[in-house]
Protein backbone atom coordinates (compact mmCIF):
# COMPACT_ATOMS: atom_id res chain seq x y z
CA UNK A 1 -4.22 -9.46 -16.18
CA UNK A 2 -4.67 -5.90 -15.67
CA UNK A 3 -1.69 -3.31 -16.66
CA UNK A 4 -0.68 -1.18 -13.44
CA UNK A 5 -0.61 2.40 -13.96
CA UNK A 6 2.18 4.45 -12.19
CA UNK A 7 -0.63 6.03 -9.24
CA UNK A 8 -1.03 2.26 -8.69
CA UNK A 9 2.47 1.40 -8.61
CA UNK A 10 3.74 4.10 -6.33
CA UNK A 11 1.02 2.94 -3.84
CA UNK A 12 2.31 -0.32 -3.97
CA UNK A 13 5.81 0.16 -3.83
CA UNK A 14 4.91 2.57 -0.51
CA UNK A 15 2.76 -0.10 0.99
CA UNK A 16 5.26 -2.57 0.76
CA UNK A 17 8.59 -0.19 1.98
CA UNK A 18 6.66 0.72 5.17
CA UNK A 19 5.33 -2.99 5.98
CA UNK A 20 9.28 -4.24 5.26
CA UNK A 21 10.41 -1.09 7.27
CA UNK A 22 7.77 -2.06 10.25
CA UNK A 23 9.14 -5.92 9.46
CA UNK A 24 5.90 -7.35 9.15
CA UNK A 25 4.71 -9.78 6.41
CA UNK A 26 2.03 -9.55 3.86
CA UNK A 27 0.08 -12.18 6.40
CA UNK A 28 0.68 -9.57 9.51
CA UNK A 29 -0.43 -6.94 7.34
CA UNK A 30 -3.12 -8.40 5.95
CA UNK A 31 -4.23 -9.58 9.46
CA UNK A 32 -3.89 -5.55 10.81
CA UNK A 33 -6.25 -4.73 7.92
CA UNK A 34 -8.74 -7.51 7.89
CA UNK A 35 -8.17 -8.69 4.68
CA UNK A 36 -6.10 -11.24 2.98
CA UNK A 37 -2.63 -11.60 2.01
CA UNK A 38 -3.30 -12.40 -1.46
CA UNK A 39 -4.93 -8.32 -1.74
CA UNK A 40 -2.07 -7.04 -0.32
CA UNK A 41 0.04 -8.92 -2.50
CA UNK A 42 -1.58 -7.17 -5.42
CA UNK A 43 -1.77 -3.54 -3.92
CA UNK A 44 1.83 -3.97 -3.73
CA UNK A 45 2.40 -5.06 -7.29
CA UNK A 46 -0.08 -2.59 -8.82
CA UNK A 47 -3.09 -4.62 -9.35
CA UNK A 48 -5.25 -3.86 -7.29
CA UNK A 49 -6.50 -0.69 -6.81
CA UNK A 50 -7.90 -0.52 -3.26
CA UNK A 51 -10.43 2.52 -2.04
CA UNK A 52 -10.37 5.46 0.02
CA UNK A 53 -11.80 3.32 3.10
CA UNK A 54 -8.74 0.25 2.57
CA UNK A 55 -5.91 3.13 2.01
CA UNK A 56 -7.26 4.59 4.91
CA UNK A 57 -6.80 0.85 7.02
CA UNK A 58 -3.57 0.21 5.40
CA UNK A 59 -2.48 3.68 6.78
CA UNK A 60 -3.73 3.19 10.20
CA UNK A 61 -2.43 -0.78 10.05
CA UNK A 62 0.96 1.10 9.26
CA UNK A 63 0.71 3.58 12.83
CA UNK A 64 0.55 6.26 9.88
CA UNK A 65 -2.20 9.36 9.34
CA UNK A 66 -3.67 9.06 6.04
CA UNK A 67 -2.29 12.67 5.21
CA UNK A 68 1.57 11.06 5.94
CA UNK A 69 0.69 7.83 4.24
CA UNK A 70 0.05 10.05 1.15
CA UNK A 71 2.76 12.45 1.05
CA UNK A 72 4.89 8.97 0.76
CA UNK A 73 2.78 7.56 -1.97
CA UNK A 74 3.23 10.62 -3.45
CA UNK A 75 6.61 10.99 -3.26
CA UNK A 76 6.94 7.44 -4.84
CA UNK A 77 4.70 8.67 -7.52
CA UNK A 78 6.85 11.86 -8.40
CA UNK A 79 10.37 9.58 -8.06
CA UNK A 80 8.97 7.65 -11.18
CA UNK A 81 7.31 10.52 -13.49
């Protein structure tokens, strides 16, 4: 198994505050996104390192702009340096 890095991480952890936060499940989530629950399950432990175009859905699937969806991720990233 691959070993998150902390970009990874903080992407994670940010996906999976804001879908808690929204109170959906990885399924409802998943479902927004077209995708499976099993991907965001690893996003949001670090595995998985999705592209531009799936941050981008994940953002949307979130009622977030990319640009705010970021700022969190990077907030998350600068709480663990």
């Amino acid at each position: 198994m691959k070993k998150a890095d902390g970009l990874n991480i903080a992407l994670g952890n940010t996906v999976k505050v804001l879908r808690n936060n929204k109170g959906l499940t990885q399924e409802e989530l998943a479902e927004r996104c077209d995708t499976s629950a099993v991907y965001i399950s690893e996003i949001e432990r670090g595995i998985k390192q999705p592209t531009f175009r799936t941050v981008y859905i994940i953002s949307k699937a979130l009622d977030l702009k990319l640009h705010q969806f970021v700022k969190k991720v990077e907030s998350n990233l600068t709480n663990e340096d």
